[in-house]
Protein backbone atom coordinates (compact mmCIF):
# COMPACT_ATOMS: atom_id res chain seq x y z
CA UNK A 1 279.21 -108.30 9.65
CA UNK A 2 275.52 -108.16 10.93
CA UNK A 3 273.32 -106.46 9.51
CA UNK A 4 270.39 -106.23 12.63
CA UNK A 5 269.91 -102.40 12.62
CA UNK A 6 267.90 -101.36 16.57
CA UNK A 7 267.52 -97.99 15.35
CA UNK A 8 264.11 -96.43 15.41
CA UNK A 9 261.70 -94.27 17.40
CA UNK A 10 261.04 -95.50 20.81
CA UNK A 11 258.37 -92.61 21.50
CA UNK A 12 257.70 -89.47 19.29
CA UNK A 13 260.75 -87.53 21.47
CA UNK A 14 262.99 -90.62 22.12
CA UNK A 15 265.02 -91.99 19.41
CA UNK A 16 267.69 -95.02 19.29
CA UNK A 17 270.42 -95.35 17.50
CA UNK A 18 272.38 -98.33 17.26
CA UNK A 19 276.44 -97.55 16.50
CA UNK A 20 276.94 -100.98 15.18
CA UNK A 21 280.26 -101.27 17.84
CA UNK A 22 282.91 -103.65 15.45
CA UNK A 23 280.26 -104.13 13.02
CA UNK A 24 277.71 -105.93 15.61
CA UNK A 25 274.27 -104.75 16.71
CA UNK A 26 273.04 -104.41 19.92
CA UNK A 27 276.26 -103.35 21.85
CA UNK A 28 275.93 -99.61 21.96
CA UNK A 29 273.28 -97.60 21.80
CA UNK A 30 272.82 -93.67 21.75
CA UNK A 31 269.79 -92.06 22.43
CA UNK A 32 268.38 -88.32 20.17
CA UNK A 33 265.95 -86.19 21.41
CA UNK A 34 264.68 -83.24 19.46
CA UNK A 35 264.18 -79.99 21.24
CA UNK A 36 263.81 -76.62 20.63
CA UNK A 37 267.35 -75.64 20.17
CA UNK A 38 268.33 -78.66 18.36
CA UNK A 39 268.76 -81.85 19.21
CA UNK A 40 270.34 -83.26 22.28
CA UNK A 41 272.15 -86.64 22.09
CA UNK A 42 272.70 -88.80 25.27
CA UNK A 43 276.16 -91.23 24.49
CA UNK A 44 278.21 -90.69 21.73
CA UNK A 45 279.82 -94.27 21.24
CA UNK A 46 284.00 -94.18 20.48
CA UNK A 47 284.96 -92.48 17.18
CA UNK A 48 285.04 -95.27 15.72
CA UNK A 49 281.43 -95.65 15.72
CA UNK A 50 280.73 -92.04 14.10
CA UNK A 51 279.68 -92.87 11.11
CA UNK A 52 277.13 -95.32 12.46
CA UNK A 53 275.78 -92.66 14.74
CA UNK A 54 275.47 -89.82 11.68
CA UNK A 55 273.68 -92.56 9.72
CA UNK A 56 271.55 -93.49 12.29
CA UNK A 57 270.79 -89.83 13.13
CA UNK A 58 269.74 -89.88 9.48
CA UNK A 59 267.50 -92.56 9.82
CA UNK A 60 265.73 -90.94 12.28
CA UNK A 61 265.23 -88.16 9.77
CA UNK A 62 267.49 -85.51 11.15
CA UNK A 63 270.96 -84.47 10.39
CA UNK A 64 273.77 -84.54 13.00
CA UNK A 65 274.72 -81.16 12.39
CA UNK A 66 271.77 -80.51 14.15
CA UNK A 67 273.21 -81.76 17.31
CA UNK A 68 273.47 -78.64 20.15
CA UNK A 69 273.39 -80.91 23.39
CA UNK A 70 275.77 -84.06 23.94
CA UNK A 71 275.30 -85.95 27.14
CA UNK A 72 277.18 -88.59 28.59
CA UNK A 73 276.37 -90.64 31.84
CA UNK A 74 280.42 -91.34 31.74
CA UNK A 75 283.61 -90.97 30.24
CA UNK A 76 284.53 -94.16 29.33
CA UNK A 77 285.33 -94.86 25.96
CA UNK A 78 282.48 -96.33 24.72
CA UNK A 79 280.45 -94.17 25.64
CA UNK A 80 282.09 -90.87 25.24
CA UNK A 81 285.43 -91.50 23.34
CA UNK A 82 284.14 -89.41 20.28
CA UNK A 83 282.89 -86.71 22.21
CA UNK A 84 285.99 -84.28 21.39
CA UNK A 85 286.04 -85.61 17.11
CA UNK A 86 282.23 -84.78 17.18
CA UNK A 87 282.72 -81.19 18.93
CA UNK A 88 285.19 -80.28 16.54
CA UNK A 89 282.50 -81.10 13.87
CA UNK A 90 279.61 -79.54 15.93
CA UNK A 91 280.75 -76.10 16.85
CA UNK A 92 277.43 -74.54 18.21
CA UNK A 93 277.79 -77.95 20.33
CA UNK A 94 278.36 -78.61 24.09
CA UNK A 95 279.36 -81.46 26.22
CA UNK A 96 277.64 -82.02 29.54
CA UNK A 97 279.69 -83.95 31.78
CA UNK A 98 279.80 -84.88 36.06
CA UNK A 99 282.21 -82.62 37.50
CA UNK A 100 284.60 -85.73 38.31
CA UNK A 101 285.24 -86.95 35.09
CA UNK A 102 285.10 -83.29 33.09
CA UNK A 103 288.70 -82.90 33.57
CA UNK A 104 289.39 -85.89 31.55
CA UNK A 105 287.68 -84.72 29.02
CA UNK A 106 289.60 -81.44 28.38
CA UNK A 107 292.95 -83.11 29.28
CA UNK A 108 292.39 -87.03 28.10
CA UNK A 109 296.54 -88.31 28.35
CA UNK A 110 295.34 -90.26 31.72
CA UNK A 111 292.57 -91.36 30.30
CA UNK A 112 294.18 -93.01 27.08
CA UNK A 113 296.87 -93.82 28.79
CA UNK A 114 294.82 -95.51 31.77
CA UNK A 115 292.77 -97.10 28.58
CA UNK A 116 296.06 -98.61 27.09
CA UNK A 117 297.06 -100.34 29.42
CA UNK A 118 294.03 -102.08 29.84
CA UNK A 119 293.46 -102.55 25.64
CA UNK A 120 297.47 -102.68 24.13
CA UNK A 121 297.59 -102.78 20.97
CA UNK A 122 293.70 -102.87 20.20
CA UNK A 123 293.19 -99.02 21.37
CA UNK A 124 292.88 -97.41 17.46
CA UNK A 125 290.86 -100.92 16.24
CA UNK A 126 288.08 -100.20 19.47
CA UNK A 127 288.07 -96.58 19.75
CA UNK A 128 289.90 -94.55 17.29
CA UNK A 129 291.10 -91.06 17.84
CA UNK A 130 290.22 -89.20 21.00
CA UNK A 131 290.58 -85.60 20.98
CA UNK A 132 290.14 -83.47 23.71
CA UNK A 133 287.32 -81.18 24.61
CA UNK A 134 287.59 -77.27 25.21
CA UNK A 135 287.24 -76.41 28.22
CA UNK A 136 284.32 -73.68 27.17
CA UNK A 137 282.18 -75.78 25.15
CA UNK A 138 281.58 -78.28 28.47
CA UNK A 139 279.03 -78.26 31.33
CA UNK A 140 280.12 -79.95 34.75
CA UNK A 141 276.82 -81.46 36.15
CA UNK A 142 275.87 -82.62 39.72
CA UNK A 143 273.52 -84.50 41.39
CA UNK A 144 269.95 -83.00 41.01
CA UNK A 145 271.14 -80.47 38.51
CA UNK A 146 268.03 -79.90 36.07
CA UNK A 147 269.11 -79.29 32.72
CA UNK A 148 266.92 -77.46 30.24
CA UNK A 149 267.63 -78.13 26.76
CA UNK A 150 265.14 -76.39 24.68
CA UNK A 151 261.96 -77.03 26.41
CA UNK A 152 262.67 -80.35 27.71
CA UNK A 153 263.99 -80.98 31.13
CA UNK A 154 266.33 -83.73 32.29
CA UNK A 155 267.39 -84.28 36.41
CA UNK A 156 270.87 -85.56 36.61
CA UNK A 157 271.20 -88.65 39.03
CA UNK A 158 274.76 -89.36 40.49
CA UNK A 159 274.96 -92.37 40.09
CA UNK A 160 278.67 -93.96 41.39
CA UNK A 161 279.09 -97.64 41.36
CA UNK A 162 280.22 -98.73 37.87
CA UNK A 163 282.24 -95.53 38.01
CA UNK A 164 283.15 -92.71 40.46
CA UNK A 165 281.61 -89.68 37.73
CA UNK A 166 278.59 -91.79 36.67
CA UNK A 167 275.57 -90.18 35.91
CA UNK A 168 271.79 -91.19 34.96
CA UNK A 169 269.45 -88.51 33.33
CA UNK A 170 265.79 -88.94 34.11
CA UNK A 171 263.36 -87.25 31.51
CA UNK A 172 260.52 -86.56 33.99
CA UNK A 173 257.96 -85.86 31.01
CA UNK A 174 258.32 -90.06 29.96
CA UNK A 175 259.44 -90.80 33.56
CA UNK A 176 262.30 -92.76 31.85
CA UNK A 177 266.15 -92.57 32.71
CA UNK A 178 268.71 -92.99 30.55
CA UNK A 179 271.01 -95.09 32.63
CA UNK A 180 274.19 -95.47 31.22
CA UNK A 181 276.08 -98.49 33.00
CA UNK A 182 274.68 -98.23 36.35
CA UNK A 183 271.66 -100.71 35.40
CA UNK A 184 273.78 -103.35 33.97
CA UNK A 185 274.14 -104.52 30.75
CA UNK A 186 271.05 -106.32 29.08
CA UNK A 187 270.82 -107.22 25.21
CA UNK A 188 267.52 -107.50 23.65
CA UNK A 189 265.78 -110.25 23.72
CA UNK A 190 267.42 -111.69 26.73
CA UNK A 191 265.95 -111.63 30.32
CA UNK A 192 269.56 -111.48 31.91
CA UNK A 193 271.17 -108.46 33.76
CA UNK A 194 274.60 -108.10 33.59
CA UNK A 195 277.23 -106.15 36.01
CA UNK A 196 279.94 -104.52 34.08
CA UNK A 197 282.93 -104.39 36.29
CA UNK A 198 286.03 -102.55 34.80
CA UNK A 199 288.64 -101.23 36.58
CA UNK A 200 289.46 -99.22 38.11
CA UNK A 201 286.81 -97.92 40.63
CA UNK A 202 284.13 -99.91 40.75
CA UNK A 203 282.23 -99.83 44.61
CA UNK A 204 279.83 -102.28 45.21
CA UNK A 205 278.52 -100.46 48.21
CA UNK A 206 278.22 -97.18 45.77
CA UNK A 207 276.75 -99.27 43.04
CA UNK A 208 273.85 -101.02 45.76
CA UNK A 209 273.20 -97.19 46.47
CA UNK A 210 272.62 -96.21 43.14
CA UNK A 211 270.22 -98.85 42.39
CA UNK A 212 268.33 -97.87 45.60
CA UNK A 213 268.31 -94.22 43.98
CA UNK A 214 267.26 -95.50 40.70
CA UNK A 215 264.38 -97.67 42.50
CA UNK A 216 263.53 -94.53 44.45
CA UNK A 217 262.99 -92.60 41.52
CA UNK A 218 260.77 -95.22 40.10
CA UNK A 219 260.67 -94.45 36.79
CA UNK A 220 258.67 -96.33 34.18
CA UNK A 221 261.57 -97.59 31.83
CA UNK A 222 265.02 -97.76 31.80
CA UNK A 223 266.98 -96.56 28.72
CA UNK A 224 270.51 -98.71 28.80
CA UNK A 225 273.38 -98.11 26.74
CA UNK A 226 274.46 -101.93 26.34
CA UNK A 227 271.13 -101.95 25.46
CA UNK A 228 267.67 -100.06 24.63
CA UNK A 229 264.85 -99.77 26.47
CA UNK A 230 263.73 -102.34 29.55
CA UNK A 231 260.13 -101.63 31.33
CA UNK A 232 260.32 -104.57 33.54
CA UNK A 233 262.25 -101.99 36.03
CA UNK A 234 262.09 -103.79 39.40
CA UNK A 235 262.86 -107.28 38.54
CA UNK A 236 265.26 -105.84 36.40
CA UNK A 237 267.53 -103.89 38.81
CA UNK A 238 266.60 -106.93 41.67
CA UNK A 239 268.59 -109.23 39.36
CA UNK A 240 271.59 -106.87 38.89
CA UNK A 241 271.92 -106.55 42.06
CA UNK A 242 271.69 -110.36 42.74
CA UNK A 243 274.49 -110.84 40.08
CA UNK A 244 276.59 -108.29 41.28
CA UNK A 245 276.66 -110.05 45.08
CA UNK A 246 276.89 -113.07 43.36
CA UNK A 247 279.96 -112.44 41.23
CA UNK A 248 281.78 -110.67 44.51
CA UNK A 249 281.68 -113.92 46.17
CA UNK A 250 282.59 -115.98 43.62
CA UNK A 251 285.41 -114.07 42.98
CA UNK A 252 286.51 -114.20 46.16
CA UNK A 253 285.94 -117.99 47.12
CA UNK A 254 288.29 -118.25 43.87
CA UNK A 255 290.75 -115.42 45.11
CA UNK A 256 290.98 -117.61 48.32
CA UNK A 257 291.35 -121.25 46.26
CA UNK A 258 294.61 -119.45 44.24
CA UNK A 259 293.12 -120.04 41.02
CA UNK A 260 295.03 -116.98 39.26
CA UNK A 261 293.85 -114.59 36.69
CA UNK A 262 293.59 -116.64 33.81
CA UNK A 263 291.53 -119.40 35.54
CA UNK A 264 289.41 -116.75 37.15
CA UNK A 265 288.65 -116.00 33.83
CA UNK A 266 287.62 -118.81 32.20
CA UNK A 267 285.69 -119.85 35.64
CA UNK A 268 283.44 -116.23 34.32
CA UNK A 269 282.94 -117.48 31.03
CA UNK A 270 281.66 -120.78 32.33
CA UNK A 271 279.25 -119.13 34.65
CA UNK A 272 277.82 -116.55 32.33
CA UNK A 273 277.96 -119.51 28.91
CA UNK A 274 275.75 -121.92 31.77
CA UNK A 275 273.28 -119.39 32.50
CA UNK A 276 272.84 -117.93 29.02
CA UNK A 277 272.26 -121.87 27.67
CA UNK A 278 269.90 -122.13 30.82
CA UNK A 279 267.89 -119.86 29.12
CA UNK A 280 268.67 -120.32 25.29
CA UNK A 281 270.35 -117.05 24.64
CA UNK A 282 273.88 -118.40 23.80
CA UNK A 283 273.34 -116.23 20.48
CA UNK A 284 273.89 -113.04 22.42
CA UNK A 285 277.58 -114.05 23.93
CA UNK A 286 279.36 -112.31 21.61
CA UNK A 287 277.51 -108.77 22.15
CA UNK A 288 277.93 -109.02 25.95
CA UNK A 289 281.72 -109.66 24.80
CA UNK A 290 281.63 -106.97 23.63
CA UNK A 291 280.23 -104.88 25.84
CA UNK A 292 281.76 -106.41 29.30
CA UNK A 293 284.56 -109.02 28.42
CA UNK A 294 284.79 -111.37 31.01
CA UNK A 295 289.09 -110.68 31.80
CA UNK A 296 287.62 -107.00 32.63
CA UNK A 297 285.15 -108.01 34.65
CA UNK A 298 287.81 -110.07 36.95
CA UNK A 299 290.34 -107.11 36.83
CA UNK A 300 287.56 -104.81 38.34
CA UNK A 301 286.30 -107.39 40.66
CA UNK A 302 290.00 -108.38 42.11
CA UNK A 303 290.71 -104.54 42.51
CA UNK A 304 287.86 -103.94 44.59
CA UNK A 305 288.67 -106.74 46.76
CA UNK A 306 292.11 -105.96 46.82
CA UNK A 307 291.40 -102.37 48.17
CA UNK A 308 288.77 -103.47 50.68
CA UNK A 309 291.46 -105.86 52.09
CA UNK A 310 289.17 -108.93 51.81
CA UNK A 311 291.56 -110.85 49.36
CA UNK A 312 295.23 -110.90 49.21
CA UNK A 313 297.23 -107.85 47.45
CA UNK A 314 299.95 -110.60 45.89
């Protein structure tokens, strides 16, 4: 197991905590910030992770029962599957959630069983129990909604793409925003950008508008959950973008050769293995594993080719 630990203060009001996702550092990250009605907490990693996160909120020299505000750009698992474990702990607690994906969180049997079929047998060894969330303790948010939490101010971003209920959160005061998935996936020290791609409604056209609305908002860092903080912003997001175009087409050159599933995959895992030795970061594979595997990346990729008719539906 490694024992790397990212967790620490990025500013006086910004902590990181690293949830040590199966055992390895630098997968998932959550972000703390102290305000004055507690502490708000942006990504709450699977359940499985929970003990991670209260350790790391110790670090940081707080306790999570201090928690009042959790935050998630998105409802997948990994970055809000212990949302309804840790409200059941946290009663004077509430979830803010986009409108789209709140429903999911009070009623999750679509979600799991969407989840299942995509993980099998793995579900309780990724993500552990999921619980779902009263419908009273959670916030919907929309685009431009400004939410105060005790004297600090965050502007929700809708942010589609990755996901149709994506949001960002931009914390005006350190003009940073806490991206979630929608700027890619990027593990320290490495200068590459990833795309995740899951199923099962990923837009590229939605995701090239949300990195226009991220560039438009110009902020001074980005705050990723696969992982920590990036100031290199515009290079940054003119990569992902790159990468996503790039994968689209490659995917569909080998859609139209009739490689199948299986060969698409292993085609991804040469690409990505050649450009991480390119630049000597073959060290980091198994954390972008992690975070994107490269089968889900093809299963998102072939579905949104599939539904915008420009590969074959066989």
């Amino acid at each position: 197991m490694a024992t790397h630990d990212e967790t620490r203060w990025l500013t006086p009001d910004i902590g990181l905590i690293d949830l040590h996702f199966q055992g390895t550092p630098k997968v998932i990250g959550a972000y703390l910030l102290p305000t004055d009605d507690g502490l708000a907490l942006i990504e709450c990693g699977p359940s499985t992770t929970l003990g991670a996160l209260e350790r790391g909120v110790q670090a940081l020299g707080h306790d999570l029962a201090e928690v009042r505000h959790l935050l998630v750009t998105h409802i997948h698992l990994d970055h809000a599957g212990a949302a309804g474990v840790l409200l059941d702990r946290l009663p004077n607690a509430r979830l803010y959630v986009h409108e789209i994906g709140a429903p999911h969180m009070v009623e999750p049997a679509n979600l799991i069983r969407s989840a299942t079929r995509i993980y099998g047998d793995r579900m309780d060894q990724l993500w552990g129990e999921i619980r779902p969330v009263d419908a009273d303790r959670m916030q919907t948010v929309a685009d431009n909604d400004v939410l105060a939490l005790g004297g600090r101010s965050l502007t929700a971003l809708y942010t589609p793409g990755h996901a149709s209920h994506h949001l960002a959160f931009h914390d005006t005061a350190n003009n940073a925003v806490f991206s979630g998935d929608v700027a890619g996936v990027r593990i320290p020290p490495a200068t590459e950008v990833w795309p995740p791609t899951p199923p099962p409604d990923i837009t590229v056209e939605g995701w090239h508008a949300s990195i226009n609305r991220l560039r438009e908002v110009a902020p001074d860092q980005l705050l990723l959950t696969h992982f920590g903080p990036w100031d290199d912003v515009v290079p940054h997001l003119d990569q992902l973008e790159s990468r996503l175009d790039e994968w689209v087409v490659l995917v569909e050159q080998w859609a139209h050769d009739g490689l199948d599933r299986d060969a698409m995959i292993a085609k991804l895992a040469e690409t990505v293995h050649a450009e991480m030795a390119e630049h000597g970061t073959e060290d980091l594979e198994e954390m972008f594993e992690l975070t994107t595997p490269h089968w889900m990346s093809i299963d998102g990729l072939v579905r949104y080719l599939r539904k915008a008719g420009r590969i074959s539906a066989d």
